[in-house]
Structures are given as structure tokens and as C-alpha cells.
Protein backbone atom coordinates (compact mmCIF):
# COMPACT_ATOMS: atom_id res chain seq x y z
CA UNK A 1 -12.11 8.94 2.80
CA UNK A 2 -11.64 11.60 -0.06
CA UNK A 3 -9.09 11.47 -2.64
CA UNK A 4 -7.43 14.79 -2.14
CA UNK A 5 -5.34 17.21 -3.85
CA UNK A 6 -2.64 16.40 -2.63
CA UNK A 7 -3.41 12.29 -3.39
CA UNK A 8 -3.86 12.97 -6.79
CA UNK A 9 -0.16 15.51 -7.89
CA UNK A 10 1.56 12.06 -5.74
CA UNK A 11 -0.64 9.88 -8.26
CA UNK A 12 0.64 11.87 -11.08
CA UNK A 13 4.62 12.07 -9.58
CA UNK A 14 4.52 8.44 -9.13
CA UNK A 15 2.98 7.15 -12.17
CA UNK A 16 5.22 9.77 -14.84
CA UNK A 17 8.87 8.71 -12.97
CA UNK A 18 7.62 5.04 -13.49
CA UNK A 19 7.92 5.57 -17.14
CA UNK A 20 10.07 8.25 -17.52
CA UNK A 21 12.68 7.72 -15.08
CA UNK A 22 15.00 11.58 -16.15
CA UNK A 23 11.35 13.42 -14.81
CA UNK A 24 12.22 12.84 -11.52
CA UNK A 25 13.35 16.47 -10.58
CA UNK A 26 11.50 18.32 -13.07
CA UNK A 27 8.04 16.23 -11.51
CA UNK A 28 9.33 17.35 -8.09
CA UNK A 29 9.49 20.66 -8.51
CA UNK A 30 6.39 20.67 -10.62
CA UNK A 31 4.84 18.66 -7.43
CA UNK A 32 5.72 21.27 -4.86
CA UNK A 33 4.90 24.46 -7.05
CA UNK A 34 1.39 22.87 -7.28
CA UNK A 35 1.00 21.97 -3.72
CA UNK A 36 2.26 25.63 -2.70
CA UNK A 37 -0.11 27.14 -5.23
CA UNK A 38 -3.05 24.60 -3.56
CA UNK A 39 -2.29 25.76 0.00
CA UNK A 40 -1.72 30.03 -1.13
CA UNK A 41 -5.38 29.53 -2.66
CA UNK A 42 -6.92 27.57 0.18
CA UNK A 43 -5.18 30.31 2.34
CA UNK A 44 -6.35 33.42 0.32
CA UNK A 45 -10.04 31.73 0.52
CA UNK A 46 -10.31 31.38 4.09
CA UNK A 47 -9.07 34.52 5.03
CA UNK A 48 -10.80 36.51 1.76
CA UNK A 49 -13.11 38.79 3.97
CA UNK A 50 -9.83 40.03 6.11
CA UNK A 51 -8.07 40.90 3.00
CA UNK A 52 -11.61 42.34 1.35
CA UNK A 53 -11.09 45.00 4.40
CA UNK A 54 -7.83 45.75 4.71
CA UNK A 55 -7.95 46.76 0.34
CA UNK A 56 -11.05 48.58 0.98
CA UNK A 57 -9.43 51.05 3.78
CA UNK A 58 -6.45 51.31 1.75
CA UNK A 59 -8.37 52.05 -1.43
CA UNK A 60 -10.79 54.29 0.45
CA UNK A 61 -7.22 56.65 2.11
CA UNK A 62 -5.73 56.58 -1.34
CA UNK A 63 -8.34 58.20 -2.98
CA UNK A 64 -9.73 60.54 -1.01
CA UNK A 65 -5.93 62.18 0.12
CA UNK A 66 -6.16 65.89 -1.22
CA UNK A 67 -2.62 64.83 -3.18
CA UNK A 68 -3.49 61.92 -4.78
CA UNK A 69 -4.68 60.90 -8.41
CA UNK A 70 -6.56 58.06 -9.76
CA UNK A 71 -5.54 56.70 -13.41
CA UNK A 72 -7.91 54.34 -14.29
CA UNK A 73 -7.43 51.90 -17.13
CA UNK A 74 -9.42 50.41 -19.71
CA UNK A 75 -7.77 46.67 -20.01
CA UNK A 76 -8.16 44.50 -17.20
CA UNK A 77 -6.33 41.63 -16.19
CA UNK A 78 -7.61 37.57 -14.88
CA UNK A 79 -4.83 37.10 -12.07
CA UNK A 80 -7.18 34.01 -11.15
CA UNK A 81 -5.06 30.04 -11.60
CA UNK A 82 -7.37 27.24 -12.51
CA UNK A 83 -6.30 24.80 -10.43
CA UNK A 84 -9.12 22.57 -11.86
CA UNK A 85 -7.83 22.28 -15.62
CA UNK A 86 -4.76 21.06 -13.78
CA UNK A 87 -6.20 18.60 -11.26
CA UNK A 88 -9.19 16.73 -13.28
CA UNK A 89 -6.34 15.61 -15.83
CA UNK A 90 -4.90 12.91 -14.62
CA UNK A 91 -9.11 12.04 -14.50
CA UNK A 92 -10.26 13.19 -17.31
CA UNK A 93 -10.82 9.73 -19.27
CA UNK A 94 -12.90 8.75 -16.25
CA UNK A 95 -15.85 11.55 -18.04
CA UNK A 96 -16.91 8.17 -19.78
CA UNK A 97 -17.80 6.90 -16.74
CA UNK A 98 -20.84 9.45 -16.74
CA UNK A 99 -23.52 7.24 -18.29
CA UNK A 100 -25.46 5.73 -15.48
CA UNK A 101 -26.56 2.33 -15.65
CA UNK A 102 -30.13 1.81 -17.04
CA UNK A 103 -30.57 -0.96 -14.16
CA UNK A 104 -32.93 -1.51 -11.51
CA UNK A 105 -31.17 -0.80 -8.23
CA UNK A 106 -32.54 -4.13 -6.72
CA UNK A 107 -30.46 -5.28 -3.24
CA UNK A 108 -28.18 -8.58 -4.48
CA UNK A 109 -25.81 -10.45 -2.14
CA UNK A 110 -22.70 -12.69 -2.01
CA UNK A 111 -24.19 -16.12 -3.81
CA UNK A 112 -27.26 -15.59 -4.38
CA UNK A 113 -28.77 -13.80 -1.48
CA UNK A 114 -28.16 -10.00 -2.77
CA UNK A 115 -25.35 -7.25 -1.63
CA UNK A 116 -26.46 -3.61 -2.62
CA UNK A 117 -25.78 -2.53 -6.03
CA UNK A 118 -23.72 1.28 -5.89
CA UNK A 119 -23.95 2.77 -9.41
CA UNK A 120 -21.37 5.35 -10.24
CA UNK A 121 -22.46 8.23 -11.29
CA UNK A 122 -21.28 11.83 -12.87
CA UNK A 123 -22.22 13.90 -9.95
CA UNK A 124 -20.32 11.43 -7.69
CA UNK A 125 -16.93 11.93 -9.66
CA UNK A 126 -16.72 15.46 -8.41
CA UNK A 127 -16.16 14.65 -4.94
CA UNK A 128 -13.16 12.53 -5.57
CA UNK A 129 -11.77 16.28 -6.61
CA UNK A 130 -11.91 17.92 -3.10
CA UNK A 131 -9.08 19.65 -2.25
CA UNK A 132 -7.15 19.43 0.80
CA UNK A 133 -4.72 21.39 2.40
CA UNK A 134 -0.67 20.93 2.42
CA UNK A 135 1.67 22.15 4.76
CA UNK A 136 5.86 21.97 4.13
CA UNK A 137 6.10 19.16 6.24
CA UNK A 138 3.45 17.08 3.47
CA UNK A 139 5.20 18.04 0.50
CA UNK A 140 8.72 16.37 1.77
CA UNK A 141 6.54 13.38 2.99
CA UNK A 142 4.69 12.83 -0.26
CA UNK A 143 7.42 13.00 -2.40
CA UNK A 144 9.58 10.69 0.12
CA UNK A 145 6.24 8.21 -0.04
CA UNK A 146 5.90 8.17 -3.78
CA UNK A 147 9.76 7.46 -3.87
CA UNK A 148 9.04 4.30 -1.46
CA UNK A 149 6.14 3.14 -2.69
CA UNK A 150 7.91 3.02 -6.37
CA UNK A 151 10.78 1.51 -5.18
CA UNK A 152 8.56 -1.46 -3.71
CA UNK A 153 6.25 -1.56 -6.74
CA UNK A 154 9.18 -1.66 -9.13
CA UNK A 155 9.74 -4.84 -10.81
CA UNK A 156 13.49 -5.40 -11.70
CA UNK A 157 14.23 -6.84 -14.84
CA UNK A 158 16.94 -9.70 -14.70
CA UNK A 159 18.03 -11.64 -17.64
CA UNK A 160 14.97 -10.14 -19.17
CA UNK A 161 12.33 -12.08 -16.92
CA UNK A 162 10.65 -9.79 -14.67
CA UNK A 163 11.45 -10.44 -10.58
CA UNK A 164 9.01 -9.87 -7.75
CA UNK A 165 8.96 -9.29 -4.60
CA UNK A 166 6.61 -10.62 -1.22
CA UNK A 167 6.90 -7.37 0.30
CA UNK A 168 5.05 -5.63 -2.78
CA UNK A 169 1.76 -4.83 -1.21
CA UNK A 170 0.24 -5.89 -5.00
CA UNK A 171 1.11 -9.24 -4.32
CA UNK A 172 -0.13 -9.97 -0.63
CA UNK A 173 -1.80 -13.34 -0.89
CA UNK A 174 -4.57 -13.08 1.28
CA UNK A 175 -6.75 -16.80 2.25
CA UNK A 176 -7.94 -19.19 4.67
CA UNK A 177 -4.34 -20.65 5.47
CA UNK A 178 -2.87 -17.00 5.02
CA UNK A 179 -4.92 -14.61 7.23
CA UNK A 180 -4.31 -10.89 7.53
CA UNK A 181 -1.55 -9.65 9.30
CA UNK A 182 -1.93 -7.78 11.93
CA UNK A 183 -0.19 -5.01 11.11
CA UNK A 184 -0.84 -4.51 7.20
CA UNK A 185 -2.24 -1.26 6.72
CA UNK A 186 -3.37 0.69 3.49
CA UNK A 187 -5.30 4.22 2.97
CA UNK A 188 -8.63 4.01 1.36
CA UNK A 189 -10.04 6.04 -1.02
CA UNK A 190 -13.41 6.47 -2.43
CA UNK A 191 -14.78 5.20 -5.25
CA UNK A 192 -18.66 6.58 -4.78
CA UNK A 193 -20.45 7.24 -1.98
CA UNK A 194 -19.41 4.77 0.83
CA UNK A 195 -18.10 2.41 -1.67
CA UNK A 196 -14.46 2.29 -1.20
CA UNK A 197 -11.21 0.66 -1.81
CA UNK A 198 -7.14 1.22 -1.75
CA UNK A 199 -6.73 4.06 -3.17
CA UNK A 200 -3.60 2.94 -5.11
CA UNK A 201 -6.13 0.93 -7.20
CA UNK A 202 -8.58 3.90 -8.35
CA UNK A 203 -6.71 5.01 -11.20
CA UNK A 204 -6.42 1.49 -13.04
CA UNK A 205 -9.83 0.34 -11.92
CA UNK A 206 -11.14 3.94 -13.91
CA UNK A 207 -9.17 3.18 -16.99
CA UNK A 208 -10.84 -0.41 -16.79
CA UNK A 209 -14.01 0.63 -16.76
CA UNK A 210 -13.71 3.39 -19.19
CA UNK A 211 -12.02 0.91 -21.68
CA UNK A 212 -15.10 -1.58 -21.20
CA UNK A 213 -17.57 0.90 -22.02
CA UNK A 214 -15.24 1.94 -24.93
CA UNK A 215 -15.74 -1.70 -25.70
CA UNK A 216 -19.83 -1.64 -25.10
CA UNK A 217 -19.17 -3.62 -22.03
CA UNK A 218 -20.97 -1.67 -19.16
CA UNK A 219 -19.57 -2.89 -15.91
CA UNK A 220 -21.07 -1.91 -12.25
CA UNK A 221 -18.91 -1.83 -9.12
CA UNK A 222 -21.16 -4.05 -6.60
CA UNK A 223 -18.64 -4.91 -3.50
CA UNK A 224 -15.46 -3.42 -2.86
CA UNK A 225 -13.88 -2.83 0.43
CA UNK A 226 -15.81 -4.68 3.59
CA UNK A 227 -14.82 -3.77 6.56
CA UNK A 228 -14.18 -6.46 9.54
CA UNK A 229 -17.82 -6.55 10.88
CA UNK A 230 -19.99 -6.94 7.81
CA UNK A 231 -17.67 -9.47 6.40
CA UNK A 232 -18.21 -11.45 9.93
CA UNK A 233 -22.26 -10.66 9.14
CA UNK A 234 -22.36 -12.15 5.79
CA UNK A 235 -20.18 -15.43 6.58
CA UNK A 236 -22.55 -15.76 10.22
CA UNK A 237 -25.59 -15.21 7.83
CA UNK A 238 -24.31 -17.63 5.77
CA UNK A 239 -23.47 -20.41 8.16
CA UNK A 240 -27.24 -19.53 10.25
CA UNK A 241 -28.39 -20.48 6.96
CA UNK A 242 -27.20 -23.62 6.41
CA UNK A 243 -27.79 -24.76 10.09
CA UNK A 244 -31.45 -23.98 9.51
CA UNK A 245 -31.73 -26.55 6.86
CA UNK A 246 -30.07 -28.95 9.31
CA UNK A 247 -26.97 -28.82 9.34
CA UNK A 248 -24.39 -28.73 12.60
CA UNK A 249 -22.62 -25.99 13.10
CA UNK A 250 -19.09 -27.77 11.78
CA UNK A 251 -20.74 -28.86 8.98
CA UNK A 252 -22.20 -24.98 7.95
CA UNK A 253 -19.05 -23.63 8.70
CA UNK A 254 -17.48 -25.43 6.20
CA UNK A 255 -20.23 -25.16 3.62
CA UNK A 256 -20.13 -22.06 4.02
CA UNK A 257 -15.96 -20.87 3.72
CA UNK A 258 -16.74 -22.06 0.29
CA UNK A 259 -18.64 -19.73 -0.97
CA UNK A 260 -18.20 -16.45 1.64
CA UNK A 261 -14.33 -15.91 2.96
CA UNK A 262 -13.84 -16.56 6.40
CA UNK A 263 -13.34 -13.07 8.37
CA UNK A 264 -9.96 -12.10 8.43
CA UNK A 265 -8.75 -13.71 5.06
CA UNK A 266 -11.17 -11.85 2.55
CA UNK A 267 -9.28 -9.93 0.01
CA UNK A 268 -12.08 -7.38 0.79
CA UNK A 269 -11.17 -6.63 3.94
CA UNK A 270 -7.74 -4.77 2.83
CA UNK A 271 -9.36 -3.13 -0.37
CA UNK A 272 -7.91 -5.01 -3.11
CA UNK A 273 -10.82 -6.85 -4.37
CA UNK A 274 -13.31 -5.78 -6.34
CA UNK A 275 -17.13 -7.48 -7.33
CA UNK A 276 -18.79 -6.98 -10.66
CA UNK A 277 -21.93 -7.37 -12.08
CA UNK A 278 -23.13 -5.84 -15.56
CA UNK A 279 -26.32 -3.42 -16.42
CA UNK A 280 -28.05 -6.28 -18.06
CA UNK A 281 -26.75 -9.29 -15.64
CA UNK A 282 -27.05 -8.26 -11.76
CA UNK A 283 -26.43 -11.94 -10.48
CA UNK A 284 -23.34 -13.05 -8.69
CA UNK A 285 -23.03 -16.74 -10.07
CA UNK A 286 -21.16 -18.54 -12.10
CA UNK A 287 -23.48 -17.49 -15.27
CA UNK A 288 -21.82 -14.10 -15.27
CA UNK A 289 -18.76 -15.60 -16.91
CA UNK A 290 -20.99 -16.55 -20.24
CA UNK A 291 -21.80 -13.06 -20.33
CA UNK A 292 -19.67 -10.10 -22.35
CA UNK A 293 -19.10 -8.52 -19.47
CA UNK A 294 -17.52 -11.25 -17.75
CA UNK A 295 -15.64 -12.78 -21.14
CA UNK A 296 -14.43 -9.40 -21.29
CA UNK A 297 -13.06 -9.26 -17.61
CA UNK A 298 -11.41 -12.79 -18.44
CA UNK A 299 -9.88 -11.56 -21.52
CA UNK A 300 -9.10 -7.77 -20.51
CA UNK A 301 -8.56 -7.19 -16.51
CA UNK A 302 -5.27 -8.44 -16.80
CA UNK A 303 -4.05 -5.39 -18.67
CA UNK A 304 -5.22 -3.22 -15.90
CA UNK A 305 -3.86 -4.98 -12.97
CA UNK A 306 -6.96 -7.10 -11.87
CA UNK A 307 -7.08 -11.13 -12.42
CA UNK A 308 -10.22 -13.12 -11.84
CA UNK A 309 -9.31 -14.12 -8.42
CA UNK A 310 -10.93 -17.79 -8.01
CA UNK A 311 -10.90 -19.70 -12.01
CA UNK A 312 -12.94 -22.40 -12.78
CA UNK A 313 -11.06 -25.61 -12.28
CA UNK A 314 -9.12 -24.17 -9.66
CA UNK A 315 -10.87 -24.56 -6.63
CA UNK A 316 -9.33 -27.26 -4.99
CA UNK A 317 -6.26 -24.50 -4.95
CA UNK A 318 -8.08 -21.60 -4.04
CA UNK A 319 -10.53 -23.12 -1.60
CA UNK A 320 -13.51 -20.98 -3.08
CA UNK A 321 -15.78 -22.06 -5.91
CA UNK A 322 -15.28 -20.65 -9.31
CA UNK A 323 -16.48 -16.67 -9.15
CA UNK A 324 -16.19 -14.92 -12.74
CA UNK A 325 -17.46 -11.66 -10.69
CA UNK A 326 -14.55 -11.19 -8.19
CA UNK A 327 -11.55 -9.45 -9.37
CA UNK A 328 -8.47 -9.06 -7.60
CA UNK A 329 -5.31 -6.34 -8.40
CA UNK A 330 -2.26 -7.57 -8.61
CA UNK A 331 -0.60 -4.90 -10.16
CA UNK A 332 0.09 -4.91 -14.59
CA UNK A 333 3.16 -7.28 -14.76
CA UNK A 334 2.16 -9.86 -12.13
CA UNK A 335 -1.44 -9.64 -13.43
CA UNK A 336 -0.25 -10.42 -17.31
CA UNK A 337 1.96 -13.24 -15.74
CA UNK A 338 -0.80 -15.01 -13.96
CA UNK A 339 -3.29 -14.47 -17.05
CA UNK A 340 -0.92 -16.00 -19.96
CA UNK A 341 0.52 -19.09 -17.40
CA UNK A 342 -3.75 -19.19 -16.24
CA UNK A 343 -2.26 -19.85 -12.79
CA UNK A 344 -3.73 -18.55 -9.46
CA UNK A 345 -2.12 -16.45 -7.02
CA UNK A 346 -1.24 -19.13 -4.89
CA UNK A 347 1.08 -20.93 -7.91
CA UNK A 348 2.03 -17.45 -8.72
CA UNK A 349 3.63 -17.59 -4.73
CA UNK A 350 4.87 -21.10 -5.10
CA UNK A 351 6.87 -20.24 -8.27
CA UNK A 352 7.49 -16.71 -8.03
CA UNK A 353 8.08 -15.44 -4.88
């Protein structure tokens, strides 16, 4: 799924109100001029030829009636609205994403056994700007949805320690003794290709990559969002490989929900994890966290809203070994929280929420 037009002025609505609370009105009305001006031109475009006709008859009867005159001027005026200058803004810091990885493309998996590697590239970015179209109806409902979803995102400040809530969708805490519900749903957008995640994520996962290569820290996007049935193929892989070396089934099973999430409780499955590798380390193991990219992660994600997800030392919280590659968001105020206390999200429940 595309990140449309429409996506991107309630990206830019919410994220100005959040710190500039009096922009509220002025950002609406900005919102809907742009979304009008996005459906006129989609309009105009589709039905150009009927208009190119109707111009040309008119043009052709004007001039040759016996009683009219032509006055032709010299100037000429652009009438055209780049819509583009206005809509790769809110993107624009993600142009230093354009340097490819020098990296062999080689297929790497959860613990050892490889997943693929997805490289972002600059041609890629461009379809992340396709325009969609907008009717009245969309315009009420996007504003109304950026209005919710800042009201739940909010943290309120009492006493000058920052409050959270369970029903922020930031905060979901996703594991073996906390499955997915049933009914949580999210919208995901696309990060390259078929890699995807929540959408609500893109923007701070851009600025943390661009500020890594700002940093000379190259990081590469290897597993996002899994869908139901692959994460059931990797965790059946997984446990057919351990009861090939002998193991019974319980046995693999168990094994095996330490190192791949059990299906249904993998933070993957509702698009708020993310896996990283490096261009010069392409391994998912515990080495990655002696590399720069992954002392950078443990020093940096936090200020973008990701945490490293399972710490060392932590694992008989978490339930899954140590894994200096797996990033969770969390949103910027938990995620600074968790990183200066070096709790999990499970203490970050059992004390905050």
C-alpha cells in the first residue's frame, strides 16, 4: 500500500499542531485548500482531452466569425501549480537516503539462516509520492483522524512527569503471554518495494536513517512487516529444524520461541518492528551490537522513537535472546524513558501503565 497524497498533508497537519498547538485552523484550512487543489488537478487530467475539444471548437467559432478580432499578446502566463515542491517537503531530508548500499544482495534469515536483504533505493522513493484522489467526504475524515490519533498519541504532562496511556497504539506490548488482539488494526504503508510497515512510523524511521548516514553509519532495512503466514513459515522452519537434529516436537518448540516469535505475538506482524543490518555487517547475531551501526542504534534510536526491543541481560524478561538488530517504535517520549531507565517494554508496562 502507497503512501498517498492525501497520507502525507494528514502527516504534515498532525505533526505541525503537535508542536504548535495555535496552527490548528490555519493547518486546516491549508489541509483542505491542498486536497481541493489535488482532486481539481487529478480532475482536469483525466478529463484533459474533453476539455482539449470543447477550447478547440470554441477557439475555432471565435475566430473565424466575420465580426470578430484577435489581439494577440506577446507575454505569456504559467497558470500551472506544482503540487510537487509542496508534497516532497515534508520528504525532502529523506534525498540522503539515495546512496545505495555497496553490499552484496545475498538472501540472510532470522538467526542465522538468511531473510532477504531490500535495499532502499532513489528510484524507489518516488513511488511513496503517488497521488491519490480526495473527495469532501475524505477531507472531514482526515482531519477528524489526525485530531484522534493526536489526542491518543498525546502525552499529558502532570507534575512535570510525562503520563501514558495503554490505549496509545505506540505502546501495545506485543509477546508470548500477550498475543495480538483480535481486533487491532493499523494501515500500512510502504517503505520499498513490498517491504512495508505502519505507516505512522515512516516519517521517524526516514529521519533515523538519514541522521545515521549523516553520522557515516549506513543502515539497511532487512525485515519489517511479516504478515501471518510467513511468520508461521519461519517459526515451523525453525522448529523442523531442530526436530531433525533430534529433538521432540515439545522440545523444538520451545527451542525455537527463543529465537523466532511464536505466530501471533511477533511485533512484526502489526508493523511496528523493524530488522537491521549494516552495508559492511549483513548478519543477524548478536555481533551486530559491536558494530557502529548497532552502537549507534543503542545510543541513537531512542531519539527517533525506536528502542532495541530484546537487551542483553534481559532475556529472562523478554523471553527472546539478546537481538542488537531488532528495533521496536515506541513513540519519542516512551522511547527516551525506556533508554535512560535501560528497562524493557514489559517494566515500562509494569511501572507505567
Amino acid at each position: 500500500m502507497q503512501i498517498t497524497f492525501k497520507d502525507k498533508v494528514l502527516s504534515l497537519y498532525r505533526r505541525t499542531i503537535r508542536k504548535h498547538k495555535w496552527l490548528k485552523m490555519p493547518m486546516l484550512v491549508l489541509s483542505v485548500i491542498l486536497l481541493a487543489i489535488d482532486r481539481l488537478i487529478r480532475n482536469l487530467k483525466a478529463g484533459l482531452h474533453k476539455y482539449i475539444v470543447v477550447i478547440a471548437s470554441m477557439t475555432f467559432a471565435f475566430v473565424s466569425c466575420s465580426f470578430s478580432s484577435v489581439i494577440w499578446g506577446d507575454g505569456q502566463y504559467d497558470f500551472t501549480y506544482d503540487v510537487t515542491s509542496y508534497y516532497y517537503e515534508t520528504e525532502a531530508s529523506a534525498a540522503a537516503l539515495a546512496v545505495e548500499a555497496d553490499i552484496d544482495t545475498t538472501m540472510i534469515e532470522d538467526d542465522e539462516e538468511p531473510d532477504e536483504i531490500e535495499l532502499i533505493d532513489p528510484e524507489t522513493l518516488d513511488d511513496i509520492s503517488e497521488l491519490d484522489t480526495v473527495s469532501g467526504a475524505d477531507i472531514v475524515g482526515i482531519i477528524e483522524q489526525a485530531d484522534t490519533e493526536d489526542d491518543q498519541a498525546a502525552v499529558e504532562e502532570k507534575n512535570g512527569d510525562p503520563q501514558f496511556s495503554r490505549d496509545d497504539w505506540q505502546l501495545v506490548l506485543v509477546n508470548k503471554n500477550h498475543p495480538i488482539a483480535e481486533d487491532y488494526n493499523f494501515t500500512l504503508g510502504t517503505i520499498k518495494g513490498a517491504m512495508q510497515c505502519d505507516e505512522r512510523i515512516i516519517p521517524d524511521l526516514y529521519s533515523m536513517l538519514e541522521a545515521a548516514l549523516n553520522d557515516g553509519v549506513n543502515l539497511v532495512i532487512c525485515s519489517p512487516y511479516r504478515d501471518d503466514s510467513r511468520q508461521q513459515m519461519l517459526f515451523d522452519r525453525k522448529v523442523n529444524k531442530y526436530t531433525a537434529q533430534g529433538m521432540s516436537y515439545m522440545e523444538a518448540y520451545k527451542v525455537a520461541a527463543q529465537t523466532v516469535t511464536i505466530p501471533g505475538s511477533s511485533e512484526h506482524q502489526i508493523g511496528l518492528a523493524i530488522d537491521m543490518i549494516s552495508d559492511n555487517y549483513s548478519s543477524l547475531n548478536a555481533g551486530f551490537g559491536d558494530t557502529a551501526a548497532g552502537k549507534w542504534l543503542a545510543e541513537h534510536a531512542h531519539e527517533y522513537g525506536f528502542i532495541i526491543r530484546y537487551p542483553e541481560g534481559k532475556e529472562d524478561i523478554t523471553g527472546i535472546e539478546y537481538e542488537p538488530w531488532h528495533l521496536r517504535y515506541v513513540g519519542k517520549n516512551a522511547a527516551s524513558v525506556l533508554h535512560d531507565e535501560s528497562i524493557t517494554l514489559e517494566e515500562f508496562w509494569e511501572k507505567y501503565l
